[in-house]
C-alpha atoms as a PDB file:
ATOM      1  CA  UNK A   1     -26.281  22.507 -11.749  1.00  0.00           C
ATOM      2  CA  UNK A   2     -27.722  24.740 -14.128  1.00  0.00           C
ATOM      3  CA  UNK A   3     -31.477  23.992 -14.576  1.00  0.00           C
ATOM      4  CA  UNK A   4     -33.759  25.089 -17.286  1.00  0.00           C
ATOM      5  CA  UNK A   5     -34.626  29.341 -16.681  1.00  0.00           C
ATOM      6  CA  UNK A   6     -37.748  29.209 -19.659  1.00  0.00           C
ATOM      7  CA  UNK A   7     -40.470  27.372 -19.345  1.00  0.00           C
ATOM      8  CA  UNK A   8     -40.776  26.622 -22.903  1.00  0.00           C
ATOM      9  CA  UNK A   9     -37.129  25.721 -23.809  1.00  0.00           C
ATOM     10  CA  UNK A  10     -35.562  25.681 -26.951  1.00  0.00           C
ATOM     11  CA  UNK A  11     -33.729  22.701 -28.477  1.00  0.00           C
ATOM     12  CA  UNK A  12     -30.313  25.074 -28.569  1.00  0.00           C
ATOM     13  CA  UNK A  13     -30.941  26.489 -25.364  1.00  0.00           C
ATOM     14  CA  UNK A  14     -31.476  23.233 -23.563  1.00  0.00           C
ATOM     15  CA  UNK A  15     -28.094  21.724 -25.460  1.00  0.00           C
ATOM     16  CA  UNK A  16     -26.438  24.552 -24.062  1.00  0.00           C
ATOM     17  CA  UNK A  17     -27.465  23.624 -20.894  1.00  0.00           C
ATOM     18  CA  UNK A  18     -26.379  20.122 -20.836  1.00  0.00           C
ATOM     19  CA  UNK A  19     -23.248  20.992 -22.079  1.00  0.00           C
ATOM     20  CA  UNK A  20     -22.707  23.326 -18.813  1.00  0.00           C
ATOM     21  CA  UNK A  21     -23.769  20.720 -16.734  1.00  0.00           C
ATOM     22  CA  UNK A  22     -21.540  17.821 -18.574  1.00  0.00           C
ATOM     23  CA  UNK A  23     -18.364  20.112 -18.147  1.00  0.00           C
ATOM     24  CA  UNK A  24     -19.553  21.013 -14.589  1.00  0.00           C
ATOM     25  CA  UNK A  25     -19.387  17.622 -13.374  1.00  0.00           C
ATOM     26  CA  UNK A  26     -16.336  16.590 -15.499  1.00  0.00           C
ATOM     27  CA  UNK A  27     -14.652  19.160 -13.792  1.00  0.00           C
ATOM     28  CA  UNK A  28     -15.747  18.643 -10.572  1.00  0.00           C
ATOM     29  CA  UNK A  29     -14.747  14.982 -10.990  1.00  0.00           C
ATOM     30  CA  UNK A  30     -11.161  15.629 -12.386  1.00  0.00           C
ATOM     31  CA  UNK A  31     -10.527  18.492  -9.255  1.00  0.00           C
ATOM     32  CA  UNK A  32     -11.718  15.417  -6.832  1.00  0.00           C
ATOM     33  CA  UNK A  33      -9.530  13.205  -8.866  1.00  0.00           C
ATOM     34  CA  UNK A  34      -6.213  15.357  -8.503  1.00  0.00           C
ATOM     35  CA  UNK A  35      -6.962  15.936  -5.080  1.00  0.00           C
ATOM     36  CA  UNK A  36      -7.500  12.423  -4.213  1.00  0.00           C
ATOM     37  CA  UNK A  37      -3.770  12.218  -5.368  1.00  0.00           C
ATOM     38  CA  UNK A  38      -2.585  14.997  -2.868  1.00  0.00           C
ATOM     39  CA  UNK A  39      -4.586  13.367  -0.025  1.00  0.00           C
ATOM     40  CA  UNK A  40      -2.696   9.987  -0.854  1.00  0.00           C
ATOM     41  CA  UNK A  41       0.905  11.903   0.247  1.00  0.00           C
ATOM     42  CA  UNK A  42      -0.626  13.847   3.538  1.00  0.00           C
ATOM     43  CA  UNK A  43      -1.755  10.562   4.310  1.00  0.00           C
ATOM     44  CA  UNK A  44       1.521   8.593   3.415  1.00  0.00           C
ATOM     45  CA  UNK A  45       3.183  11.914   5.511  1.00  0.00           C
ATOM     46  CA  UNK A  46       0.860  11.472   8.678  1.00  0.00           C
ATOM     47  CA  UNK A  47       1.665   7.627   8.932  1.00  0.00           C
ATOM     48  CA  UNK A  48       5.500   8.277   9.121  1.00  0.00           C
ATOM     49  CA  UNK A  49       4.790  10.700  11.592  1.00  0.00           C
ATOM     50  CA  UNK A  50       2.931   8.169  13.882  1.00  0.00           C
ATOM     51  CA  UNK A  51       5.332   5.517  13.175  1.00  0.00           C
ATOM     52  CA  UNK A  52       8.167   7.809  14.453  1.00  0.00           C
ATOM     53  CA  UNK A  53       6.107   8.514  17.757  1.00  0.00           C
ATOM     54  CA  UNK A  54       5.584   4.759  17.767  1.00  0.00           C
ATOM     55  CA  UNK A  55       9.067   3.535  17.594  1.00  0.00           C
ATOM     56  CA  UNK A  56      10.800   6.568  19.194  1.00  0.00           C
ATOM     57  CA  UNK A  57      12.195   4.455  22.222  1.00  0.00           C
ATOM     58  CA  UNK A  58      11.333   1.136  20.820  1.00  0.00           C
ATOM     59  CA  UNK A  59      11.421  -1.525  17.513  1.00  0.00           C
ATOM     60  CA  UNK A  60       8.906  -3.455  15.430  1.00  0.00           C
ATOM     61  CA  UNK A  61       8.918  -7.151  16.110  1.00  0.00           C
ATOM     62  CA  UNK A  62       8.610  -7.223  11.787  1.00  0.00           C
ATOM     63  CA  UNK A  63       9.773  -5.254   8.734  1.00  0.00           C
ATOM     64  CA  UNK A  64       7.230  -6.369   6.084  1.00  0.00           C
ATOM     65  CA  UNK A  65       8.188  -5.147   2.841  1.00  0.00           C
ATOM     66  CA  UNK A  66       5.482  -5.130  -0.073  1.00  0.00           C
ATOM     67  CA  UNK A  67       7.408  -5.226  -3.925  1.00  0.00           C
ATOM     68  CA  UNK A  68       6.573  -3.568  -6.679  1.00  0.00           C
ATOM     69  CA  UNK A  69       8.740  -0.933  -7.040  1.00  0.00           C
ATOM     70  CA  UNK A  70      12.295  -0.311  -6.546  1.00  0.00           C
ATOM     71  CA  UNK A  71      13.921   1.685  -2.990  1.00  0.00           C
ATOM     72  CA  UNK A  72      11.087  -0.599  -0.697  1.00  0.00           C
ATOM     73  CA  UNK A  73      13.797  -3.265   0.220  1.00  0.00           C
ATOM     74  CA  UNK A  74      16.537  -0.880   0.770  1.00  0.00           C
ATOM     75  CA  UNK A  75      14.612   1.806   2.812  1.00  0.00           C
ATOM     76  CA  UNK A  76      13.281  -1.774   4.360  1.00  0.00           C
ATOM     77  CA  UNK A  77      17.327  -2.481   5.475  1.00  0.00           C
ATOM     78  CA  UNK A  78      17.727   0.967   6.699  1.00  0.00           C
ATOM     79  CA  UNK A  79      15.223   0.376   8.824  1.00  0.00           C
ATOM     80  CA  UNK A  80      15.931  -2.574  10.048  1.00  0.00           C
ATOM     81  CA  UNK A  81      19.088  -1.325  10.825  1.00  0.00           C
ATOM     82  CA  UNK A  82      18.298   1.781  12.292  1.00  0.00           C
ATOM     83  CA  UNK A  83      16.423  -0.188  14.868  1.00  0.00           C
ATOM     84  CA  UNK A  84      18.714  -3.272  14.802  1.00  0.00           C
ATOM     85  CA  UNK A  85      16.059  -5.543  13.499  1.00  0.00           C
ATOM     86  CA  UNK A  86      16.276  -8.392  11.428  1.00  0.00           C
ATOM     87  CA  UNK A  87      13.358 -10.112  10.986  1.00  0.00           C
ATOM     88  CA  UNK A  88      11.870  -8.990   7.803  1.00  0.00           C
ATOM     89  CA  UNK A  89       9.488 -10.737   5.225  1.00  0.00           C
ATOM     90  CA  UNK A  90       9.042  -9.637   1.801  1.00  0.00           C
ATOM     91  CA  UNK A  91       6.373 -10.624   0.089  1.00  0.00           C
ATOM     92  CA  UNK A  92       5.475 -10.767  -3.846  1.00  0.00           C
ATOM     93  CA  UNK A  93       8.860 -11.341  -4.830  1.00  0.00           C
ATOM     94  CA  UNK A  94       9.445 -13.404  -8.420  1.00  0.00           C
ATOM     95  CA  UNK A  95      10.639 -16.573  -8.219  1.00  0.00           C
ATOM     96  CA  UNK A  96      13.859 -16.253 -10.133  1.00  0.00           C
ATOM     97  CA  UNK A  97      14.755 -14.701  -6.825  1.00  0.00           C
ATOM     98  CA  UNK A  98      16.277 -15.379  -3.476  1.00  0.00           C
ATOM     99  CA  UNK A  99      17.536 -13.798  -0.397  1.00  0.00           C
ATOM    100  CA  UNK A 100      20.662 -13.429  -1.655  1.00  0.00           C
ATOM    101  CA  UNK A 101      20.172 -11.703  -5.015  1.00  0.00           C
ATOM    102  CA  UNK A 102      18.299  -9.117  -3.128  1.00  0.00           C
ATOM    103  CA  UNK A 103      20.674  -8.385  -0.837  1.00  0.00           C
ATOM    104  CA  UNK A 104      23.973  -8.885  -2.404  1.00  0.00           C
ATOM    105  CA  UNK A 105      23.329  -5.734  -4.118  1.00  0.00           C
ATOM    106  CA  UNK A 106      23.100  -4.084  -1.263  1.00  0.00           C
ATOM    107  CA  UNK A 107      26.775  -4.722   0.001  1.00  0.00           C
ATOM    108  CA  UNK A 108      25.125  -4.911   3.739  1.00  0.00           C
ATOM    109  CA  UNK A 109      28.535  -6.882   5.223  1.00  0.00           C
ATOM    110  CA  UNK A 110      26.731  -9.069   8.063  1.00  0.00           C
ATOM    111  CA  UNK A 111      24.547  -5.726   8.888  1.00  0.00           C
ATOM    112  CA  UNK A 112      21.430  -8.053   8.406  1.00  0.00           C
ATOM    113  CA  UNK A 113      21.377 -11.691   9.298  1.00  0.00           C
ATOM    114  CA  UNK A 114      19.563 -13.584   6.320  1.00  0.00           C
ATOM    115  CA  UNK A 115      18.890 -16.324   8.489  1.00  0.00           C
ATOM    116  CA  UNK A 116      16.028 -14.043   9.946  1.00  0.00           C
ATOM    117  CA  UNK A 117      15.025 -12.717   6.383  1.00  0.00           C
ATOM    118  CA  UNK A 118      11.847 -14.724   4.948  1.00  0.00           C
ATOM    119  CA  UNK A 119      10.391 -14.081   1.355  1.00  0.00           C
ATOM    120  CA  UNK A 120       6.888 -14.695   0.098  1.00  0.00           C
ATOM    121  CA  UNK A 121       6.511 -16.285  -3.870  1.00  0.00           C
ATOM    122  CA  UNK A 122       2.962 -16.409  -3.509  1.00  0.00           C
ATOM    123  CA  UNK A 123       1.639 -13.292  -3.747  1.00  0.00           C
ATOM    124  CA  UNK A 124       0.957 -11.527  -7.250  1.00  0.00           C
ATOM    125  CA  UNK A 125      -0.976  -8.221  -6.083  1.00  0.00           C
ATOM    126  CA  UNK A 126      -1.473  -5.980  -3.019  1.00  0.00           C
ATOM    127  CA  UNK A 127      -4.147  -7.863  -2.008  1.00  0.00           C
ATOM    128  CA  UNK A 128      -2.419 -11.099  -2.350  1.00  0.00           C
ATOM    129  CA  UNK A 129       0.694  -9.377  -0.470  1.00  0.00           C
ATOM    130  CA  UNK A 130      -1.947  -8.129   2.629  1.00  0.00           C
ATOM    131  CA  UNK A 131      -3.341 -12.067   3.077  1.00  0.00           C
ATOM    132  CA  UNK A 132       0.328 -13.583   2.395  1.00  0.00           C
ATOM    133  CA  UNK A 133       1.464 -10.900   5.564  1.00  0.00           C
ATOM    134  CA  UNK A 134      -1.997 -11.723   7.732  1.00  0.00           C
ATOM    135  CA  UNK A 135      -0.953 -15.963   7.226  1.00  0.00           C
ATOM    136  CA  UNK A 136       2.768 -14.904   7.779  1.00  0.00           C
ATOM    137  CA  UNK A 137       1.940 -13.192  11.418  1.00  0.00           C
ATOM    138  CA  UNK A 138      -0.626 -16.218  12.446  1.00  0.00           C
ATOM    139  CA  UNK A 139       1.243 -18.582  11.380  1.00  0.00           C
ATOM    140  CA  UNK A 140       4.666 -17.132  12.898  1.00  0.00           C
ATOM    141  CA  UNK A 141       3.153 -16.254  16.659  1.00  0.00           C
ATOM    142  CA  UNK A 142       5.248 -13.546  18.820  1.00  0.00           C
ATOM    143  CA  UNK A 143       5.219 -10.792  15.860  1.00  0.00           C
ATOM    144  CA  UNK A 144       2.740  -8.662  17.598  1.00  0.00           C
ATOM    145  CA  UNK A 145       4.530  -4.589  16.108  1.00  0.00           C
ATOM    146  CA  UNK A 146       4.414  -4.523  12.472  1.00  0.00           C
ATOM    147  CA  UNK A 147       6.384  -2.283  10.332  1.00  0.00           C
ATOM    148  CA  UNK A 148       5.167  -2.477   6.832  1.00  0.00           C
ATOM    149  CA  UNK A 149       6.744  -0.718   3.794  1.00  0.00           C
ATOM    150  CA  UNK A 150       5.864   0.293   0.507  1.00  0.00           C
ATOM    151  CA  UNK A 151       5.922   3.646  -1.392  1.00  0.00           C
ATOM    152  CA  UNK A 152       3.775   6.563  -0.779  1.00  0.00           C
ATOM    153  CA  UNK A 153       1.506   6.398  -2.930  1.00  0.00           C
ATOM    154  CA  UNK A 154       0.662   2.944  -1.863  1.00  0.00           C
ATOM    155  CA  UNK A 155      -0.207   3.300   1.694  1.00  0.00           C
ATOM    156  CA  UNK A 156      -3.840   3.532   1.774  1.00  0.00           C
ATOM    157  CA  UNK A 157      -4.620   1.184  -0.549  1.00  0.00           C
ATOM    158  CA  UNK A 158      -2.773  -1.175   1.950  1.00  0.00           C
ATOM    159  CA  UNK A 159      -3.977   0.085   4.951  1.00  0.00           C
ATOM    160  CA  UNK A 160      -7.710  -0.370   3.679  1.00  0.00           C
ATOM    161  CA  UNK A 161      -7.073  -4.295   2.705  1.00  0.00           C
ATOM    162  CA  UNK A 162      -5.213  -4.430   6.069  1.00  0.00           C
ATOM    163  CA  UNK A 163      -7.849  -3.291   8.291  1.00  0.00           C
ATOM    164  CA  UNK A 164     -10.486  -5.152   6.446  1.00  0.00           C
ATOM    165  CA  UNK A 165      -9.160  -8.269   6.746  1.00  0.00           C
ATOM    166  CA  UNK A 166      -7.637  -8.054  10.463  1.00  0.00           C
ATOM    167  CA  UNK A 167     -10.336  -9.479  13.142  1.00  0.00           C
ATOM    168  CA  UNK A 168     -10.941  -8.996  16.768  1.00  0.00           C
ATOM    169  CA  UNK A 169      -8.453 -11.681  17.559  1.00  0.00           C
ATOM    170  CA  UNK A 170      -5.641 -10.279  15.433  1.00  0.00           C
ATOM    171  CA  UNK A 171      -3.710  -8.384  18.270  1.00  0.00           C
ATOM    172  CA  UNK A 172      -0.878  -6.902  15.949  1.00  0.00           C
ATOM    173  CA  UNK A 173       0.043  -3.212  15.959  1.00  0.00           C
ATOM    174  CA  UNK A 174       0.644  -2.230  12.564  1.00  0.00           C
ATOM    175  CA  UNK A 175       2.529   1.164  11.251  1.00  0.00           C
ATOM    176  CA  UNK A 176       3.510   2.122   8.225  1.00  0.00           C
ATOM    177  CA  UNK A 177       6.533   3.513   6.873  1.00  0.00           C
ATOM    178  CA  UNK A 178       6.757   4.658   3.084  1.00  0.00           C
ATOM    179  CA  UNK A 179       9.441   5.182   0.739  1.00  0.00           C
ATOM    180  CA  UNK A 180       9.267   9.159  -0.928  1.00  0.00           C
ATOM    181  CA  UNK A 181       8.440   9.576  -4.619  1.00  0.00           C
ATOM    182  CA  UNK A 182       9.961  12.511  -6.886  1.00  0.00           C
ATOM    183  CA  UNK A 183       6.862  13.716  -7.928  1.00  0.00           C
ATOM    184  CA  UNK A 184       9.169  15.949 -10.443  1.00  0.00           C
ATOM    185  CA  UNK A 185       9.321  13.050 -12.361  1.00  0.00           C
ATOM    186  CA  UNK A 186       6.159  12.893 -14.792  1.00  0.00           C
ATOM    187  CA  UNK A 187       6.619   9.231 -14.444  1.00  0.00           C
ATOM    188  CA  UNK A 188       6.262   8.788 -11.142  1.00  0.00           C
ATOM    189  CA  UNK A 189       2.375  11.371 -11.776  1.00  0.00           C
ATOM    190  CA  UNK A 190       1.239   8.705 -13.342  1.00  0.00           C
ATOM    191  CA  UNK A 191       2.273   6.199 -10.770  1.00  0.00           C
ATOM    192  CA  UNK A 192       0.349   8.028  -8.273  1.00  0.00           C
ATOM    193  CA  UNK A 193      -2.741   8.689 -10.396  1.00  0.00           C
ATOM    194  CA  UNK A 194      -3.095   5.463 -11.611  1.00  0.00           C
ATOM    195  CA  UNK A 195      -2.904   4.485  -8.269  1.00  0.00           C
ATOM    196  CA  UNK A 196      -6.125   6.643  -7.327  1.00  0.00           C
ATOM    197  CA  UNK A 197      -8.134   4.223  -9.945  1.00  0.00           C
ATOM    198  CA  UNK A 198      -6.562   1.177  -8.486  1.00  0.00           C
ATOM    199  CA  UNK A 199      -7.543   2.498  -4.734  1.00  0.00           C
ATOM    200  CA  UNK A 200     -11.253   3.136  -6.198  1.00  0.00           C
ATOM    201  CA  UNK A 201     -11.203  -0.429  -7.871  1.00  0.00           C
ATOM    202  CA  UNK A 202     -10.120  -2.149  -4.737  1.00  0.00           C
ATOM    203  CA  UNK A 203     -12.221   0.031  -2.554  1.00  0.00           C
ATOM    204  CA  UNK A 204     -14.933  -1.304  -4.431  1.00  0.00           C
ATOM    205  CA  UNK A 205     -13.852  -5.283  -4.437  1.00  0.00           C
ATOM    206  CA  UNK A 206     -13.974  -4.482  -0.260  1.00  0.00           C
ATOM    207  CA  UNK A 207     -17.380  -3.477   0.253  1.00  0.00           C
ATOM    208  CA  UNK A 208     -18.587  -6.607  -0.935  1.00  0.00           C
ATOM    209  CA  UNK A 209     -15.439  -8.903  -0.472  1.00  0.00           C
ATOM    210  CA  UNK A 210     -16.196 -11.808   2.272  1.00  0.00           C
ATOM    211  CA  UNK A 211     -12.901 -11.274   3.861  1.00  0.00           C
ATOM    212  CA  UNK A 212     -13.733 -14.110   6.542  1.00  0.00           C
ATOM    213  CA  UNK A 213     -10.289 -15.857   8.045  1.00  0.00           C
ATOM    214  CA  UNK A 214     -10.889 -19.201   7.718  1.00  0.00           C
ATOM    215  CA  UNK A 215     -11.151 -18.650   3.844  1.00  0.00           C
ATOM    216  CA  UNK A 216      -7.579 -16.786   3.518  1.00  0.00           C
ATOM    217  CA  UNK A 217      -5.232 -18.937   0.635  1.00  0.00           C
ATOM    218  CA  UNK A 218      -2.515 -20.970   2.465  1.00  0.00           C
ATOM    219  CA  UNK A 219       0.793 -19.609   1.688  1.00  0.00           C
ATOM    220  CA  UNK A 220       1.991 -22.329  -1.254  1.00  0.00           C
ATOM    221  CA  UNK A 221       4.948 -20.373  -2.081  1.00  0.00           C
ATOM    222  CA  UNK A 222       6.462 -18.991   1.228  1.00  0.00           C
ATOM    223  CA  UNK A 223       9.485 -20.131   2.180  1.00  0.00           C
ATOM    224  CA  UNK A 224      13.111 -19.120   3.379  1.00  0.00           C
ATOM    225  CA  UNK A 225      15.829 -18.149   1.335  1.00  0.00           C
END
């Protein structure tokens, strides 16, 4: 920082100063900022590499998708049908929908059996879609390797809500596979800078968030089909 070089400072002088220092540290906090976004990506990168390794020569017992933006439930089915799997659960899905108007679109043709799809009404944010998935796998038994999905830009902020609220006891394996954004798109910028604030919000909400597992919402709107 720049500190005073007189010891008898003028009024200009010292304004001067402060105005160096103000645009110092607004810099310094945008640069941090941007690269917050580009460490968002590696990190969304390095977790599709490790699920890779993961599932090389074997499947998840679960696809989890998380919605919120479009592509998560189709990458979700190429998945699952790269590694002839199934059992999926999406979670934070409106209730105008079903199983059926998601997949339709799809045209899968039996690829998927919906009788092992589940969907989740309940939840209405990521946080809400991380304790609808934690009820899901206690309530289920047997899921033990978790695949979850969502887009890049999203991963962290899951991961972070996942690994707070998962206990000792919880004995699940969870990876993380993410759909890519065109970061051509100015759009899509946004998406992953307003995600940055959202990350530092919920960051926030953790360090002083009782996550205990006795207190997690029951699962009111889950349900099959």
């Amino acid at each position: 920082m720049f500190g005073s070089k007189y010891i008898f400072e003028t009024k200009e002088t010292r304004m001067s100063r402060h105005l160096k220092n103000g645009f110092l540290i607004l810099f310094s906090l945008v640069f941090f900022y941007l690269l917050a976004g580009y460490f968002f990506i590696l990190l969304s990168d390095n977790e599709n590499q490790l699920m890779s390794e993961r599932y090389f020569k074997s499947s998840p017992d679960l696809i989890v998708v998380f919605t919120g933006d479009h592509g998560r439930i189709p990458h979700a089915v190429r998945l699952a049908k790269a590694y002839n799997q199934s059992n999926i659960f999406i979670t934070g899905v409106y209730t105008k929908n079903s199983v059926e108007t998601l997949l339709n679109p799809l045209e899968l043709e039996g690829a998927i059996d919906k009788n092992l799809l589940e969907i989740d009404y309940f939840a209405r944010n990521t946080v809400e879609n991380c304790l609808s998935t934690l009820r899901y796998l206690r309530e289920k038994k047997g899921f033990k390797n978790i695949l979850i999905v969502s887009h890049d830009y999203h991963i962290l902020r899951i991961k972070s809500i996942m690994d707070k609220i998962l206990t000792d006891e919880d004995e699940f394996q969870i990876n993380y596979s993410s759909v890519a954004t065109d970061y051509s798109d100015w759009r899509n910028i946004k998406i992953l800078y307003k995600e940055v604030y959202k990350f530092l919000r919920t960051y926030a909400f953790l360090m002083i968030w009782d996550s205990d597992p006795d207190k997690l919402p029951p699962l009111n709107g889950s349900r099959s089909h």
